[in-house]
PDB file of N, CA and C in Angstrom:
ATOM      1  N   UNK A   1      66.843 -47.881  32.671  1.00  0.00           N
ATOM      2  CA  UNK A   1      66.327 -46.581  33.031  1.00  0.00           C
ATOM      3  C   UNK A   1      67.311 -45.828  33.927  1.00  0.00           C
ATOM      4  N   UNK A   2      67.875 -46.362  35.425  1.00  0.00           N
ATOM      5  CA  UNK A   2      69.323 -45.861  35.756  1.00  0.00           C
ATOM      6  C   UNK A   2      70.155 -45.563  34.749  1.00  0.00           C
ATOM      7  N   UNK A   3      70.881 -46.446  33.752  1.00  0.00           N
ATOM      8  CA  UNK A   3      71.863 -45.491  32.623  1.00  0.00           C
ATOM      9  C   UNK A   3      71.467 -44.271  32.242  1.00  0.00           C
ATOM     10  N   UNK A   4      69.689 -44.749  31.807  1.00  0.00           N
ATOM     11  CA  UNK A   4      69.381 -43.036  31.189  1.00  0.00           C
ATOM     12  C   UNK A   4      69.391 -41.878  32.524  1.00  0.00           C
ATOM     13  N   UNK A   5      69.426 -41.992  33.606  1.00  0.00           N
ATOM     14  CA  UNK A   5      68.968 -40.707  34.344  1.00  0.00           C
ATOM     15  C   UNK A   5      70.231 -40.658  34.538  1.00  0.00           C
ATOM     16  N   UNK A   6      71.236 -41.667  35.174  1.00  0.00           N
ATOM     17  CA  UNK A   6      72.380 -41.485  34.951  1.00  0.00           C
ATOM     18  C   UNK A   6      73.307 -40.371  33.812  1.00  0.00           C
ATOM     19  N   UNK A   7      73.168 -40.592  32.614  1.00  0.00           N
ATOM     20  CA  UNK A   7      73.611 -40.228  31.659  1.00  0.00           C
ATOM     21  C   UNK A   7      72.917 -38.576  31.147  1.00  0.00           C
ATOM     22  N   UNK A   8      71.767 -38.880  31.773  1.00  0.00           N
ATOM     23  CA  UNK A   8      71.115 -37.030  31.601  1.00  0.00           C
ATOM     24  C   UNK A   8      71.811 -36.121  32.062  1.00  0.00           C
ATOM     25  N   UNK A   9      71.760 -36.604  33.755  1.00  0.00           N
ATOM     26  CA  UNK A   9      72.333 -35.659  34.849  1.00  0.00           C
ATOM     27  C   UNK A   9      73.881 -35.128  34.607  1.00  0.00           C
ATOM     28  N   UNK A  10      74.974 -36.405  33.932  1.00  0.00           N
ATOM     29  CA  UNK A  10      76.140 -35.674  33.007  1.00  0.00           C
ATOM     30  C   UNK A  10      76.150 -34.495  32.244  1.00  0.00           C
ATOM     31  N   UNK A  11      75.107 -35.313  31.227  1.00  0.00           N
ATOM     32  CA  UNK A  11      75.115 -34.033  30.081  1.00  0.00           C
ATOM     33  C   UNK A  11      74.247 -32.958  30.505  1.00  0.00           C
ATOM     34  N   UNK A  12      73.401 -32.401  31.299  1.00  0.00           N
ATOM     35  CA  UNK A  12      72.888 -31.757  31.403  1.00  0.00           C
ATOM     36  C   UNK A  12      73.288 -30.684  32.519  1.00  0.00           C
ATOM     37  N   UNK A  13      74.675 -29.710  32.233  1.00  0.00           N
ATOM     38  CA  UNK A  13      75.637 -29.509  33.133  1.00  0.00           C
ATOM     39  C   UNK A  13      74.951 -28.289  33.082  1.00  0.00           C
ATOM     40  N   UNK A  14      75.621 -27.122  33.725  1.00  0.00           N
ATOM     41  CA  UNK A  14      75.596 -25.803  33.543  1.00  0.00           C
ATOM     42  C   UNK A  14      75.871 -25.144  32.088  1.00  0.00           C
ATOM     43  N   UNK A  15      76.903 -25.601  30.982  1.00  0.00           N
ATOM     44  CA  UNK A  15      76.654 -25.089  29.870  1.00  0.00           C
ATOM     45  C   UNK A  15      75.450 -25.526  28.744  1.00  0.00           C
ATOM     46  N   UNK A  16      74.955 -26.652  29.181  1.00  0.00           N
ATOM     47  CA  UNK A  16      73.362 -27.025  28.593  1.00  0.00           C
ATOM     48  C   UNK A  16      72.176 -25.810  29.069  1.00  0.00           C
ATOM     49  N   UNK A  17      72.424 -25.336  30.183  1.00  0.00           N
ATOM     50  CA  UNK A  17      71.421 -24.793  31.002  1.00  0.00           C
ATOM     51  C   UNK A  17      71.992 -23.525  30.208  1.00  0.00           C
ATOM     52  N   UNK A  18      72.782 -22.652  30.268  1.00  0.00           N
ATOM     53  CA  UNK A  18      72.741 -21.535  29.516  1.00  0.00           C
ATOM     54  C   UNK A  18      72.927 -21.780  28.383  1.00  0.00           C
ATOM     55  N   UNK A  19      73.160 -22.684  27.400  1.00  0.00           N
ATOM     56  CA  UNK A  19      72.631 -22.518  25.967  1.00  0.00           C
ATOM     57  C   UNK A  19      71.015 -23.036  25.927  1.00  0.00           C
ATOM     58  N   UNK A  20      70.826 -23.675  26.680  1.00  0.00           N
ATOM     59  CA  UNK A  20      68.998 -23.546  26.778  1.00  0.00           C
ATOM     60  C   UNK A  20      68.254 -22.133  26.847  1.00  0.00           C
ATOM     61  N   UNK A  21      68.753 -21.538  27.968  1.00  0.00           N
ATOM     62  CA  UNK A  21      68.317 -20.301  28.032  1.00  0.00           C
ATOM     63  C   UNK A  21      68.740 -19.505  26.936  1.00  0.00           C
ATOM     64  N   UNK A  22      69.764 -19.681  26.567  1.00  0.00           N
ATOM     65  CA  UNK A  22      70.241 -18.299  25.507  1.00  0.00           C
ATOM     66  C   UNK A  22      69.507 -18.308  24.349  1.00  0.00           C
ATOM     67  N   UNK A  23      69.061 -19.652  23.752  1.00  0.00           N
ATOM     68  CA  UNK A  23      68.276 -19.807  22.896  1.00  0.00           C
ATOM     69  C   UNK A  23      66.912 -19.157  22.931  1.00  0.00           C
ATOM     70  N   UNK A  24      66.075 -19.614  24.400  1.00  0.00           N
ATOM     71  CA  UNK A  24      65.179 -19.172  24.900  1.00  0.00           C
ATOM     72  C   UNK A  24      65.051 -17.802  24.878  1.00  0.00           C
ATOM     73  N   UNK A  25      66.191 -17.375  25.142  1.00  0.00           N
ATOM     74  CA  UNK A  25      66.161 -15.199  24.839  1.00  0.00           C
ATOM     75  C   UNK A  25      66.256 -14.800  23.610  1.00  0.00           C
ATOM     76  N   UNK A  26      67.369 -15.837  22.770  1.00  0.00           N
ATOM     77  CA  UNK A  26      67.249 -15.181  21.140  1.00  0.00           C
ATOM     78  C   UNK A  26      65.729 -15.603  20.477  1.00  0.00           C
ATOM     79  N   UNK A  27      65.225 -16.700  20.899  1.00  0.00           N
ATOM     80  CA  UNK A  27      63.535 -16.462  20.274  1.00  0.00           C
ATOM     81  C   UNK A  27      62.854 -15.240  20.512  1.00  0.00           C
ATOM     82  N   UNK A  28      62.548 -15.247  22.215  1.00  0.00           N
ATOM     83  CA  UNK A  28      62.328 -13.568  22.505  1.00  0.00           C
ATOM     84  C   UNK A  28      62.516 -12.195  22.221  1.00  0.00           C
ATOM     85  N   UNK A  29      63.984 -12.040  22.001  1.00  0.00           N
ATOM     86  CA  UNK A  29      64.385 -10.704  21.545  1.00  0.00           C
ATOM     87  C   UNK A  29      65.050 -10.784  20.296  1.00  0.00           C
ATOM     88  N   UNK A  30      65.017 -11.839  19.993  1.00  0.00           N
ATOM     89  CA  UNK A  30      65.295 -11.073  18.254  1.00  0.00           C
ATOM     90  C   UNK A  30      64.443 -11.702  17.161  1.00  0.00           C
ATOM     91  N   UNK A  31      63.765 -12.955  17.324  1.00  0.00           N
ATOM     92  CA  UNK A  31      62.821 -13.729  16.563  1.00  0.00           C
ATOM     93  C   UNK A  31      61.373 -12.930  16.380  1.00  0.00           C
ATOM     94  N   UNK A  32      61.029 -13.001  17.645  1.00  0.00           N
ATOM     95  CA  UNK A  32      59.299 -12.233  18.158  1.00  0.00           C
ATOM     96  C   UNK A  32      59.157 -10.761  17.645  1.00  0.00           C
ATOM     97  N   UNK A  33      60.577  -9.900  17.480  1.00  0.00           N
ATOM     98  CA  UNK A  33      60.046  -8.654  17.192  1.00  0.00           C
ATOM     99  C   UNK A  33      60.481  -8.525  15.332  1.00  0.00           C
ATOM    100  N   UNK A  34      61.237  -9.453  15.286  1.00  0.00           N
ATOM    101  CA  UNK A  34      61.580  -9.522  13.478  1.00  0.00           C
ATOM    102  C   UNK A  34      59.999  -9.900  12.682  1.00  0.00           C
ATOM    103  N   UNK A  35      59.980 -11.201  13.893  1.00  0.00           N
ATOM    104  CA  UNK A  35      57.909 -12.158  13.137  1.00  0.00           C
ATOM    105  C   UNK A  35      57.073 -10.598  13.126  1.00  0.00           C
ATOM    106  N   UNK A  36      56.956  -9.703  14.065  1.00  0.00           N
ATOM    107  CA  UNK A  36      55.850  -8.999  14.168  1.00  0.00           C
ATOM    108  C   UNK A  36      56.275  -7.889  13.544  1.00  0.00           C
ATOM    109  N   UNK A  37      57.323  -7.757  13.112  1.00  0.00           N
ATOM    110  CA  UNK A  37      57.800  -6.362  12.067  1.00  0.00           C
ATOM    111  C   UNK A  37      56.720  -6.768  10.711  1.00  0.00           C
ATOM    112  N   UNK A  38      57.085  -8.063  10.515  1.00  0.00           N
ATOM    113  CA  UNK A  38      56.637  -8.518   9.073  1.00  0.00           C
ATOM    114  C   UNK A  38      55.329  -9.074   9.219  1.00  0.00           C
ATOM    115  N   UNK A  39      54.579  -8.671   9.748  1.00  0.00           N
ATOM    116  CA  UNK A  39      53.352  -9.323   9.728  1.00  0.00           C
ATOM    117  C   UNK A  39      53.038 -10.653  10.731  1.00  0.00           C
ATOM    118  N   UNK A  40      53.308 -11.531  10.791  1.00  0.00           N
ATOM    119  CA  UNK A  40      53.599 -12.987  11.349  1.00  0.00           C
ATOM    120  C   UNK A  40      53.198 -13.739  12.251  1.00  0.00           C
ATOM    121  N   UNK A  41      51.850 -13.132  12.673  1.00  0.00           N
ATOM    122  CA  UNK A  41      51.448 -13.100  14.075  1.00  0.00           C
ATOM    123  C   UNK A  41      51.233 -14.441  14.320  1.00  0.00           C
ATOM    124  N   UNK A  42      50.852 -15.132  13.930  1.00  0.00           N
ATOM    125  CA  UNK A  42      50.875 -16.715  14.341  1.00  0.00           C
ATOM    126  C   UNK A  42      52.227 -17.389  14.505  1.00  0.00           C
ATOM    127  N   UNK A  43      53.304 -16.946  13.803  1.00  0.00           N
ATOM    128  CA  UNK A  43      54.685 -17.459  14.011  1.00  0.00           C
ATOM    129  C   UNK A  43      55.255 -16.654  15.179  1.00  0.00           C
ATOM    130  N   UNK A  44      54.771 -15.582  15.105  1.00  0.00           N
ATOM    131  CA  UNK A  44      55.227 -14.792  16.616  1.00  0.00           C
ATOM    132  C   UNK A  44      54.434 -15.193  17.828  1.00  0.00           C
ATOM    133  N   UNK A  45      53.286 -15.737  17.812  1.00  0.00           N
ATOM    134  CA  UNK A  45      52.983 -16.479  18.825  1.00  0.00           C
ATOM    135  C   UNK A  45      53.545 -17.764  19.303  1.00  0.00           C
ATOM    136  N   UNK A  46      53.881 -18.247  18.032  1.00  0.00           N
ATOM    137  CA  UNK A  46      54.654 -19.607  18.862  1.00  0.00           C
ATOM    138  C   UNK A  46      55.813 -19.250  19.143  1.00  0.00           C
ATOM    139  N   UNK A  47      56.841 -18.509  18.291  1.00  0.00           N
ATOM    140  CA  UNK A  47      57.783 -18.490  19.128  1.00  0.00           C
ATOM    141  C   UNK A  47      58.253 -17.843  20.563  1.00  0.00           C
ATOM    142  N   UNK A  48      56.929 -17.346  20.610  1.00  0.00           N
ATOM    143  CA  UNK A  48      57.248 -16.697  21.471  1.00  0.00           C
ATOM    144  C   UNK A  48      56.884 -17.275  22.896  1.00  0.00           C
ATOM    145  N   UNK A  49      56.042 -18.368  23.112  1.00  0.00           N
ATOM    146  CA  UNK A  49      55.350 -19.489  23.564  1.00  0.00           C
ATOM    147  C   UNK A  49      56.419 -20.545  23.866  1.00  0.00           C
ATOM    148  N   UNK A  50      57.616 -20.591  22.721  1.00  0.00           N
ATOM    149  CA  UNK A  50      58.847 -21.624  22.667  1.00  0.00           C
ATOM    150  C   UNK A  50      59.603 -21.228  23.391  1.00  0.00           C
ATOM    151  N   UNK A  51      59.681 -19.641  23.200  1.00  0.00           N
ATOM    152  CA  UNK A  51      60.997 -19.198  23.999  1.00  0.00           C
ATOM    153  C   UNK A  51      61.051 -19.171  25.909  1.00  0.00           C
ATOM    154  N   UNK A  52      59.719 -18.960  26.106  1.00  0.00           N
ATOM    155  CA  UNK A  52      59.144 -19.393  27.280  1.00  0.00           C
ATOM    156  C   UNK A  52      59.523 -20.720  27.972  1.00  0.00           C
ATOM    157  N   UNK A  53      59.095 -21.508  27.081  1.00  0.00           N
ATOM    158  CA  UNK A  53      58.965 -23.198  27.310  1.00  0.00           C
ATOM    159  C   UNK A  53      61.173 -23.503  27.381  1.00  0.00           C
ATOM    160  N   UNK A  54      61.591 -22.800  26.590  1.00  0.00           N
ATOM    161  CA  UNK A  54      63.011 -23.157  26.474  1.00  0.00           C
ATOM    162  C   UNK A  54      63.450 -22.636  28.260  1.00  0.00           C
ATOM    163  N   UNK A  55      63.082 -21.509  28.107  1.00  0.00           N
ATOM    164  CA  UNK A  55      63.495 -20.681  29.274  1.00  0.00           C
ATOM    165  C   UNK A  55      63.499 -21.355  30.861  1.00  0.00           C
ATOM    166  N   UNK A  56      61.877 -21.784  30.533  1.00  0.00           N
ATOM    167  CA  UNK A  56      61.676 -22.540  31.938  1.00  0.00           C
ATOM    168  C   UNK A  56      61.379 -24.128  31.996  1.00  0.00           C
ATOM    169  N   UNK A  57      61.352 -24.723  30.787  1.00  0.00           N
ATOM    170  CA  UNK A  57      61.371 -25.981  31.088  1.00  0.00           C
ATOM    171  C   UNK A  57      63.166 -26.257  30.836  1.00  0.00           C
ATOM    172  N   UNK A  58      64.405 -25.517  30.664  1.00  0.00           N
ATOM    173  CA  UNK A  58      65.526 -25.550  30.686  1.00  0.00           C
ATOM    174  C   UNK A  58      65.568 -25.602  32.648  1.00  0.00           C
ATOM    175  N   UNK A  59      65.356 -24.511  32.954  1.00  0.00           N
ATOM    176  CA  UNK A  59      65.559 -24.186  34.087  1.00  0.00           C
ATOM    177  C   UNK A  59      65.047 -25.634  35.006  1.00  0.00           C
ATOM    178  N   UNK A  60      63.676 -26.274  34.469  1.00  0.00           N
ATOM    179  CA  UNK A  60      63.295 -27.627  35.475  1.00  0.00           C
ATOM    180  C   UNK A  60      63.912 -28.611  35.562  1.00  0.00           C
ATOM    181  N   UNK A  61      64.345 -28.786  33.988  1.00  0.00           N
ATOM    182  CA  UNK A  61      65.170 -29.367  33.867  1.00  0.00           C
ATOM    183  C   UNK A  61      66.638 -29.670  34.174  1.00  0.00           C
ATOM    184  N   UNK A  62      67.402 -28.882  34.525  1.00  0.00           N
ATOM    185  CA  UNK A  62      68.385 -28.376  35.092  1.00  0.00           C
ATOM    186  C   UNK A  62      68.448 -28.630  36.803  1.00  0.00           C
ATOM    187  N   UNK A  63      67.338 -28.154  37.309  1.00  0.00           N
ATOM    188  CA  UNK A  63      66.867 -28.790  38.781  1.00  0.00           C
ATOM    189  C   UNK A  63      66.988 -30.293  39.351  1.00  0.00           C
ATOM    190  N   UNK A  64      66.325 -30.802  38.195  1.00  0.00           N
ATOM    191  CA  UNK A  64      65.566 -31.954  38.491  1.00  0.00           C
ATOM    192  C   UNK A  64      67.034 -32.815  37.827  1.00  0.00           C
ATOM    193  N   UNK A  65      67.710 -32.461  37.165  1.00  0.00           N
ATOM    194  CA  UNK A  65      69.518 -33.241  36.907  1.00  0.00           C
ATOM    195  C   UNK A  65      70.444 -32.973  38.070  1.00  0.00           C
ATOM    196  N   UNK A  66      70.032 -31.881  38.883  1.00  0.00           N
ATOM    197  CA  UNK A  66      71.031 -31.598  39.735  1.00  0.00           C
ATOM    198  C   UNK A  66      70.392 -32.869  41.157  1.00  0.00           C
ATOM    199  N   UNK A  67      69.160 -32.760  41.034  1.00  0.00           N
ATOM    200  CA  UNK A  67      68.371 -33.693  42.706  1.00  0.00           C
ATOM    201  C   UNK A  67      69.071 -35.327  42.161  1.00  0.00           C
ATOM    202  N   UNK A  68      68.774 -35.745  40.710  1.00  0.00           N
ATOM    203  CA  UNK A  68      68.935 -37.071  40.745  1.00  0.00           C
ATOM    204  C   UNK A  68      69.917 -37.373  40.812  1.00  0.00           C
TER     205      UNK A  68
END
């Protein structure tokens, strides 16, 4: 279990944390308003629910690699 937290806190640098987020914004601003152009409202709810979850469970994640 040390190797693994070990081995998170590596990979989980500052360019993990902004391609987490960036992902997290391209669901938001270009996924959510393409789903709801076309109808999609259940696919625009989740992604839009994902892009959230990317956004800020990136960000906890990112925290919680930097404490251990």
């Amino acid at each position: 279990m040390d190797k693994f937290i070990e081995r998170f806190s590596e990979v989980y640098d500052g360019y993990m944390l902004f391609l987490v987020i960036f992902i997290g914004l391209f669901l938001l601003l270009r996924d959510v308003p393409i789903l709801e152009k076309v109808g999609l409202k259940r696919d625009m709810k989740i992604a839009k629910v994902l892009g959230y979850v990317y956004i800020i469970g990136g960000s906890i994640l990112f925290v919680i690699a930097r404490i251990l």
